[in-house]
Protein backbone atom coordinates (compact mmCIF):
# COMPACT_ATOMS: atom_id res chain seq x y z
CA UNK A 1 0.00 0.00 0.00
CA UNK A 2 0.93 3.49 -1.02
CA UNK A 3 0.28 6.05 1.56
CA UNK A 4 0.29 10.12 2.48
CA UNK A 5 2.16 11.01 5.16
CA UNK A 6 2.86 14.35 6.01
CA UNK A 7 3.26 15.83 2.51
CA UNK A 8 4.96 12.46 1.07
CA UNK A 9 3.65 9.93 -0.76
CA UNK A 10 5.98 6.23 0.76
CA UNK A 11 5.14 2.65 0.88
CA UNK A 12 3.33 2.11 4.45
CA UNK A 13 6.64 0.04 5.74
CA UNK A 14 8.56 3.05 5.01
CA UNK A 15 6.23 5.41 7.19
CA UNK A 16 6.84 6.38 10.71
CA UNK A 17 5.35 8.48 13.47
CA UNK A 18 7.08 9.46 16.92
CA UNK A 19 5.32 7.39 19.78
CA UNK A 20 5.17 10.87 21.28
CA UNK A 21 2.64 11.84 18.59
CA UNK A 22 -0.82 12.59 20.51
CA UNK A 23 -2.67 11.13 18.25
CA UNK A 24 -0.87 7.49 19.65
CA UNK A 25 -0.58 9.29 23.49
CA UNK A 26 -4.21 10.23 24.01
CA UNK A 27 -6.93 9.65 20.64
CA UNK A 28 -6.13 13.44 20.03
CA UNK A 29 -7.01 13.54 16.15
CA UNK A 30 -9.95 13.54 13.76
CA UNK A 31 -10.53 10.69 11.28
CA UNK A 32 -12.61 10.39 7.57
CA UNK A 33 -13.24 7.78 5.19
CA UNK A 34 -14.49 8.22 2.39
CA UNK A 35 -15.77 4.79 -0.41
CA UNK A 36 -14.06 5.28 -3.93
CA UNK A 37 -15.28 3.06 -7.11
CA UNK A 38 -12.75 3.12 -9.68
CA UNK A 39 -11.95 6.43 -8.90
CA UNK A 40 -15.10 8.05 -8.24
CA UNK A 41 -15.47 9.29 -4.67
CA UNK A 42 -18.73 9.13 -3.01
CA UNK A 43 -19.79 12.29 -1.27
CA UNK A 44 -16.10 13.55 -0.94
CA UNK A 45 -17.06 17.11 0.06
CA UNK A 46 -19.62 16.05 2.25
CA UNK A 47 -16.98 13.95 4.51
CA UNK A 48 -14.46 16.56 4.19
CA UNK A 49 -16.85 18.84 5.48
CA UNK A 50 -17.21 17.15 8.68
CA UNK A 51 -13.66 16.39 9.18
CA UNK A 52 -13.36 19.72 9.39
CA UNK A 53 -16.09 20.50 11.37
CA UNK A 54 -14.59 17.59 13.75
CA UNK A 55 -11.09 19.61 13.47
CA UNK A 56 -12.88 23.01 14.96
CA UNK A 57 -14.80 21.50 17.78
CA UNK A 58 -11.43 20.28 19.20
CA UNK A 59 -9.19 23.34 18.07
CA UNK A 60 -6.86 21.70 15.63
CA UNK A 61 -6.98 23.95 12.46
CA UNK A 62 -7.08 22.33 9.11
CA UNK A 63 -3.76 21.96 7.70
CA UNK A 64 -4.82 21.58 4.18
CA UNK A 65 -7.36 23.16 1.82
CA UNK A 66 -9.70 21.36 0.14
CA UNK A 67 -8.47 21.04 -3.26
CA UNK A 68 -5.17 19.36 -1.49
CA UNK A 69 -7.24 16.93 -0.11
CA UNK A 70 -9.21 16.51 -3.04
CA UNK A 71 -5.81 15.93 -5.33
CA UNK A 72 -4.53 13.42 -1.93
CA UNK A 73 -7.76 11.43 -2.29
CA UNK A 74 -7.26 11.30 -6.31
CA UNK A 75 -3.33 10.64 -5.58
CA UNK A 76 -4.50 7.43 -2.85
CA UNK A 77 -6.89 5.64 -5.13
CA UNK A 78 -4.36 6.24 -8.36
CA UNK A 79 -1.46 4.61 -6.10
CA UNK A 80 -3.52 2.02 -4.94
CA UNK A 81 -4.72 0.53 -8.11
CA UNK A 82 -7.91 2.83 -8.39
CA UNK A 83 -10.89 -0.30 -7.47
CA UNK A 84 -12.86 -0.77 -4.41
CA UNK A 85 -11.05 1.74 -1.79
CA UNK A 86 -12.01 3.79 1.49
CA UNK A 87 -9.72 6.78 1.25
CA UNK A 88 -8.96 7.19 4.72
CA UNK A 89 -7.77 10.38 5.87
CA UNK A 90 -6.59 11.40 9.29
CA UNK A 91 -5.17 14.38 11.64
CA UNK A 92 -3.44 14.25 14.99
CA UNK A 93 -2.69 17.08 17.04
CA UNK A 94 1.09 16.42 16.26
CA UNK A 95 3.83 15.73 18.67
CA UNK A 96 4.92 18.13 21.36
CA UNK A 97 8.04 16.43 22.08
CA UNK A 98 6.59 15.24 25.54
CA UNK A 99 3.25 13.74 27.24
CA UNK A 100 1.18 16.60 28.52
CA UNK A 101 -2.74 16.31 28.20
CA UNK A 102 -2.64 20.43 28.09
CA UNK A 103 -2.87 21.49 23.89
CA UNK A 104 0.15 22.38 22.91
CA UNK A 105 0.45 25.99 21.29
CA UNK A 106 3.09 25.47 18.36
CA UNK A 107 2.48 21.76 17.21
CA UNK A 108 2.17 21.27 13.31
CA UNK A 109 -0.60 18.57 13.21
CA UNK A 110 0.24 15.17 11.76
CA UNK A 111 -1.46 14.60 8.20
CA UNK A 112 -2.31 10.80 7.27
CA UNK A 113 -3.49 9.48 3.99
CA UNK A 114 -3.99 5.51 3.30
CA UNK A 115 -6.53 3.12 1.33
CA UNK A 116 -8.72 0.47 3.01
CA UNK A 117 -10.15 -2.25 0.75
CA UNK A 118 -13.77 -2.30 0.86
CA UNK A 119 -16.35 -4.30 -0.94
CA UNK A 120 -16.87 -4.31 -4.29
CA UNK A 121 -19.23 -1.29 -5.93
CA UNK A 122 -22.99 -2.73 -5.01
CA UNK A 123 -25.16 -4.35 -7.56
CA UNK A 124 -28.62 -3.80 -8.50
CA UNK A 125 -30.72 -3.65 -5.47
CA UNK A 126 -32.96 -7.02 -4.99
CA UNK A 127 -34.22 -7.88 -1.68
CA UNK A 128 -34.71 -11.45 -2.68
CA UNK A 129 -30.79 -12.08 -3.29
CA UNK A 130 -29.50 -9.68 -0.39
CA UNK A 131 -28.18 -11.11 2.36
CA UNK A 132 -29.36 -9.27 5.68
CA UNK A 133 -27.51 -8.98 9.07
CA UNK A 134 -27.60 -10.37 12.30
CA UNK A 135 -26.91 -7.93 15.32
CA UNK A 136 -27.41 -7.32 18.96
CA UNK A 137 -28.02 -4.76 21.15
CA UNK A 138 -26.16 -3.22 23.77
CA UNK A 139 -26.60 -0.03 26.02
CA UNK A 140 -24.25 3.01 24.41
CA UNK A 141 -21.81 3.27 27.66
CA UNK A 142 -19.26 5.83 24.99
CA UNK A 143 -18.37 9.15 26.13
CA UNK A 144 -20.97 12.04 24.96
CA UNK A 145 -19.58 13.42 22.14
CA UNK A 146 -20.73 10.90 19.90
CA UNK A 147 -20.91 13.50 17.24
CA UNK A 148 -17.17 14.08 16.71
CA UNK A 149 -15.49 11.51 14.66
CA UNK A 150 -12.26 11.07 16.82
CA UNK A 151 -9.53 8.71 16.34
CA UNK A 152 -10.11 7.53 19.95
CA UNK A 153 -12.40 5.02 19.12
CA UNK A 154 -12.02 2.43 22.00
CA UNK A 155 -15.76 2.61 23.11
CA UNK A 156 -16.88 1.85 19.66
CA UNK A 157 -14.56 -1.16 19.52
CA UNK A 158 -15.39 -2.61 22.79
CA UNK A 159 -18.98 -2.18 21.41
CA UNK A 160 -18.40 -3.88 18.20
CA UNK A 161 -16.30 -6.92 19.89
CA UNK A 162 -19.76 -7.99 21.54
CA UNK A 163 -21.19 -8.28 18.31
CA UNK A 164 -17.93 -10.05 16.80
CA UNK A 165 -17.45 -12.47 19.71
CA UNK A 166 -20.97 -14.22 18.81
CA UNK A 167 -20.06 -14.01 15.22
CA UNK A 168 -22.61 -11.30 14.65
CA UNK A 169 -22.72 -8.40 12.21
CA UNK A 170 -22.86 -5.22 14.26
CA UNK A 171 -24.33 -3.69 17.59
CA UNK A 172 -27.23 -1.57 18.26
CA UNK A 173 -27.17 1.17 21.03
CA UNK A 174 -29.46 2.57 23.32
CA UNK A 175 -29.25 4.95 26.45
CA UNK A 176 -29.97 4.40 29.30
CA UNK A 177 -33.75 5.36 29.09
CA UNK A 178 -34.35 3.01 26.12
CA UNK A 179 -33.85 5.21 22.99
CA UNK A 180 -31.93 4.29 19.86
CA UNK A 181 -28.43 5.90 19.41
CA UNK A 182 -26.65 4.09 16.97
CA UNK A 183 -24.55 1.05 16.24
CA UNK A 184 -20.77 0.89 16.83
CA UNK A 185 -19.69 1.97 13.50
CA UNK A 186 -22.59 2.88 11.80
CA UNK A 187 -26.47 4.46 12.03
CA UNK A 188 -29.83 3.06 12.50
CA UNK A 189 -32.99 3.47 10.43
CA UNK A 190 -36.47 1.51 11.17
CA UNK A 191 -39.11 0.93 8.84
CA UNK A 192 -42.95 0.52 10.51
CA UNK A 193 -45.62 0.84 8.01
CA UNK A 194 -43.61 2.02 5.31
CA UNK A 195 -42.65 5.19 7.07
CA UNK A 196 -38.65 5.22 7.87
CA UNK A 197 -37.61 6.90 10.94
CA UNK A 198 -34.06 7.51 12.02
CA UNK A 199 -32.67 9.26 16.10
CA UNK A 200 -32.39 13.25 15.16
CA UNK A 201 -28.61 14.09 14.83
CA UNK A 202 -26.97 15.33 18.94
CA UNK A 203 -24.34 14.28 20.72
CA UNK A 204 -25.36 10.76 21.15
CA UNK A 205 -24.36 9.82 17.51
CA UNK A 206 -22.65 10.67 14.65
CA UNK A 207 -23.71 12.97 11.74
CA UNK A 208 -22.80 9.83 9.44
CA UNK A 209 -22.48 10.56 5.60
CA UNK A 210 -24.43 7.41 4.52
CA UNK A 211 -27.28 8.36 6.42
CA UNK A 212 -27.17 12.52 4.90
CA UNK A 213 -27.53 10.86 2.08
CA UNK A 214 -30.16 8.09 2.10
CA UNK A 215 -32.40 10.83 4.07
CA UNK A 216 -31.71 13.54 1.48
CA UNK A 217 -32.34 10.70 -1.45
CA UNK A 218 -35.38 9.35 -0.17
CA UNK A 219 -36.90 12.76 0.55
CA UNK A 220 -36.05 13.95 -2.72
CA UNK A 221 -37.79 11.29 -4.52
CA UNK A 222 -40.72 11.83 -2.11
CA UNK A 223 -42.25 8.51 -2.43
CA UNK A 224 -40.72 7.59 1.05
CA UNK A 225 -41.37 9.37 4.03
CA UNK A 226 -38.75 9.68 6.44
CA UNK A 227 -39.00 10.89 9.80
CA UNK A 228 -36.22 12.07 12.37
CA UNK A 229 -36.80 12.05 15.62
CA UNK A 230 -36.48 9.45 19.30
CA UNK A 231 -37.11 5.80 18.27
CA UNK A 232 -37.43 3.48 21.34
CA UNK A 233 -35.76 -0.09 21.60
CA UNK A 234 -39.61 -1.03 21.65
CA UNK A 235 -39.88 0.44 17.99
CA UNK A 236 -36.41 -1.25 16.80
CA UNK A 237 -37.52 -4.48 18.33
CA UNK A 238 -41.24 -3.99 16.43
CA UNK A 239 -40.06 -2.54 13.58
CA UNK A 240 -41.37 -3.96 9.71
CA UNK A 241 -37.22 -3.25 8.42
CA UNK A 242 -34.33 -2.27 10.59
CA UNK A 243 -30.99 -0.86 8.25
CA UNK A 244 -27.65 0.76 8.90
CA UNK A 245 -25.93 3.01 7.02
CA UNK A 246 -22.24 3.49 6.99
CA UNK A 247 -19.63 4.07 4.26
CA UNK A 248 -18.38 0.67 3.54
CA UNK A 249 -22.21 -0.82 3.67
CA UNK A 250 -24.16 2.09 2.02
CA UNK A 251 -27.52 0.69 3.47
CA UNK A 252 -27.63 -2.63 4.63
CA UNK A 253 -30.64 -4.36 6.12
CA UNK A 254 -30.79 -6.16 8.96
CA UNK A 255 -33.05 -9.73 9.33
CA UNK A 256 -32.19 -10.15 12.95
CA UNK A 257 -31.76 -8.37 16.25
CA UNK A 258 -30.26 -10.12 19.29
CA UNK A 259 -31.84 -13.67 18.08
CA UNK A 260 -35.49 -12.42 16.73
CA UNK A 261 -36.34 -12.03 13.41
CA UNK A 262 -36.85 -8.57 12.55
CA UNK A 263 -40.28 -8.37 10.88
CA UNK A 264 -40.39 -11.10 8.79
CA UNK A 265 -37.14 -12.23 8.54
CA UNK A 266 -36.85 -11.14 5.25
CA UNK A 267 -34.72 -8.31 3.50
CA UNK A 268 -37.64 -5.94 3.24
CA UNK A 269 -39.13 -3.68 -0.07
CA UNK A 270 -38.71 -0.55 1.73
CA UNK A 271 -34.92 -1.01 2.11
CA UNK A 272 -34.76 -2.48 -1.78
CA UNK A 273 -36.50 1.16 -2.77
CA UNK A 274 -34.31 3.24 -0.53
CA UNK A 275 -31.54 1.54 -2.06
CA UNK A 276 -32.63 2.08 -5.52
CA UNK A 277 -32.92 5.70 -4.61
CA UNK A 278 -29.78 5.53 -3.20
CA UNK A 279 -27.63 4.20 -5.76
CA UNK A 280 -28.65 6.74 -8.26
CA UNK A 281 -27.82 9.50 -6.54
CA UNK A 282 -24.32 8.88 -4.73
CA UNK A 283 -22.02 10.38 -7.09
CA UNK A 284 -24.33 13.55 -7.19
CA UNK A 285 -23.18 14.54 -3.14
C-alpha cells in the first residue's frame, strides 16, 4: 500500500510516526473515510466537510485546503490501483516532544493518507438475493460526544467486539432510558408501516455521511417518508425493516436483532426502494 504522510507519498513500511505523537498518546485527532469506485469518490465534500467540522470542535486547524485533499484522495486511489477503496484520511494534534494532556500551542498537526479495501461497488438492489444482518443490542456506555469523529475510538470497539465475539454483524445502542443511538460503526434506520424513521442528529451519535444521504435521497424522490426524531428499543424491536448506514455498507438491512427475526425475517421492499434511490444519486453529493 501506497500512503500520504505528512506531505509524502511512501510505501506504508517506510512510514513512521514518533510514539510521542498525541494522536498514539491520548486519541487526540480527527478521522474520515471516504468509499471510492474506480476512482469516483462518493460524497467527498460532504466527509471533508465534517472532518473539518470535527477539526474546529477540538481546536486543531485544518492543515490543508480542500483542493489538497481533493488531489490526496485522487493521488490514494491512483497509487492504490484505483478499485474498491475507502480513502482514509486522518489528523493528529502532532507531537509536542513530551506527554502533557494540556494542547500544545506550536504543534504542526500530523497529516495521514492511506486506502482500506472495501467491498466491491454494489449491484442492483434485490431484496430477494440480499443477504441481511444479524446484530445485537447493547446499552451506548461511549463518552458524549458521539458527534465528533475522533480517532479515539475504543468505546466503539469494545462495542463492536460484543457483536464479533458471537459471530454477529454489528451492535445496536441505546441509552440508558431506552432510545436508539446508533450502532458501533454505523447508524440506524427503522421501517414501521412504510414510514422510515431515524434518532435526530446530537451528541449521542454521529452525523454519518451514509445516512445525509439516504435521508436527502429518499426525501427527494418523495415517495418515502422519512422521519427524524427518538425511536425506542420497543420500535427497533417492532419494527417492519431495521438498516444501517455506513460508508463501507451504504444501506444494509438487517433480518435479525439479538436472536429475533426482525419483521419477517426477510430483507424488506422498503430497504430495496431506498436503495434504488440511493444508488442513483451517490455520485451527485
Amino acid at each position: 500500500m501506497i500512503l500520504y504522510l505528512n506531505g509524502k507519498y511512501m510505501p506504508a513500511e517506510q512510514a513512521t510516526i514518533s510514539p510521542l505523537d498525541r494522536g498514539f498518546l491520548f486519541g487526540d485527532g480527527i478521522y474520515d473515510v471516504t468509499p471510492s469506485y474506480g476512482g469516483r469518490m462518493v460524497g467527498l465534500q460532504l466527509h471533508m466537510e465534517r472532518m473539518n467540522n470535527g477539526l474546529q470542535s477540538i481546536g486543531i486547524d485544518n492543515p490543508l485546503s480542500d483542493k489538497q485533499w481533493w488531489d490526496i484522495a485522487m493521488n490514494l486511489s491512483e497509487k492504490n490501483g484505483g478499485q474498491n477503496l475507502g480513502i482514509y484520511f486522518q489528523v493528529s494534534r502532532g507531537n509536542e516532544g513530551r506527554r502533557f494532556h494540556g494542547f500544545p500551542s506550536n504543534t504542526k498537526p500530523t497529516v495521514l493518507g492511506m486506502v482500506i479495501e472495501i467491498a466491491p461497488h454494489p449491484e442492483v438492489p434485490d431484496r430477494k438475493t440480499k443477504a441481511g444482518l444479524r446484530v445485537v443490542s447493547s446499552e451506548d456506555l461511549r463518552w458524549r460526544r458521539c458527534n465528533i469523529k475522533s480517532t479515539a475510538l475504543l468505546g466503539n470497539v469494545l462495542h463492536f467486539q460484543e457483536s464479533y465475539e458471537l459471530q454477529r454483524d454489528e451492535t445496536i445502542m441505546h441509552n440508558a432510558c431506552g432510545e436508539l443511538t446508533e450502532a458501533s460503526c454505523s447508524n440506524v434506520f427503522i421501517v414501521k408501516d412504510g414510514i422510515v424513521a431515524t434518532p435526530i442528529l446530537d451528541h449521542q451519535l454521529l452525523p454519518g455521511i451514509s445516512r445525509h444521504m439516504a435521508i436527502e435521497s429518499m426525501r427527494a424522490d418523495g415517495t418515502i417518508k422519512v422521519q427524524e426524531r427518538v425511536v425506542t428499543m420497543d420500535e427497533v424491536r417492532t419494527a417492519d425493516e431495521v438498516w444501517i448506514t455506513n460508508s463501507s455498507k451504504h444501506i444494509a438491512p438487517v433480518v435479525e436483532l439479538d436472536g429475533q427475526p426482525v419483521g419477517d425475517g426477510l430483507v424488506g421492499p422498503v430497504w430495496e426502494k431506498a436503495m434504488i434511490l440511493y444508488e442513483a444519486a451517490k455520485y451527485d453529493f
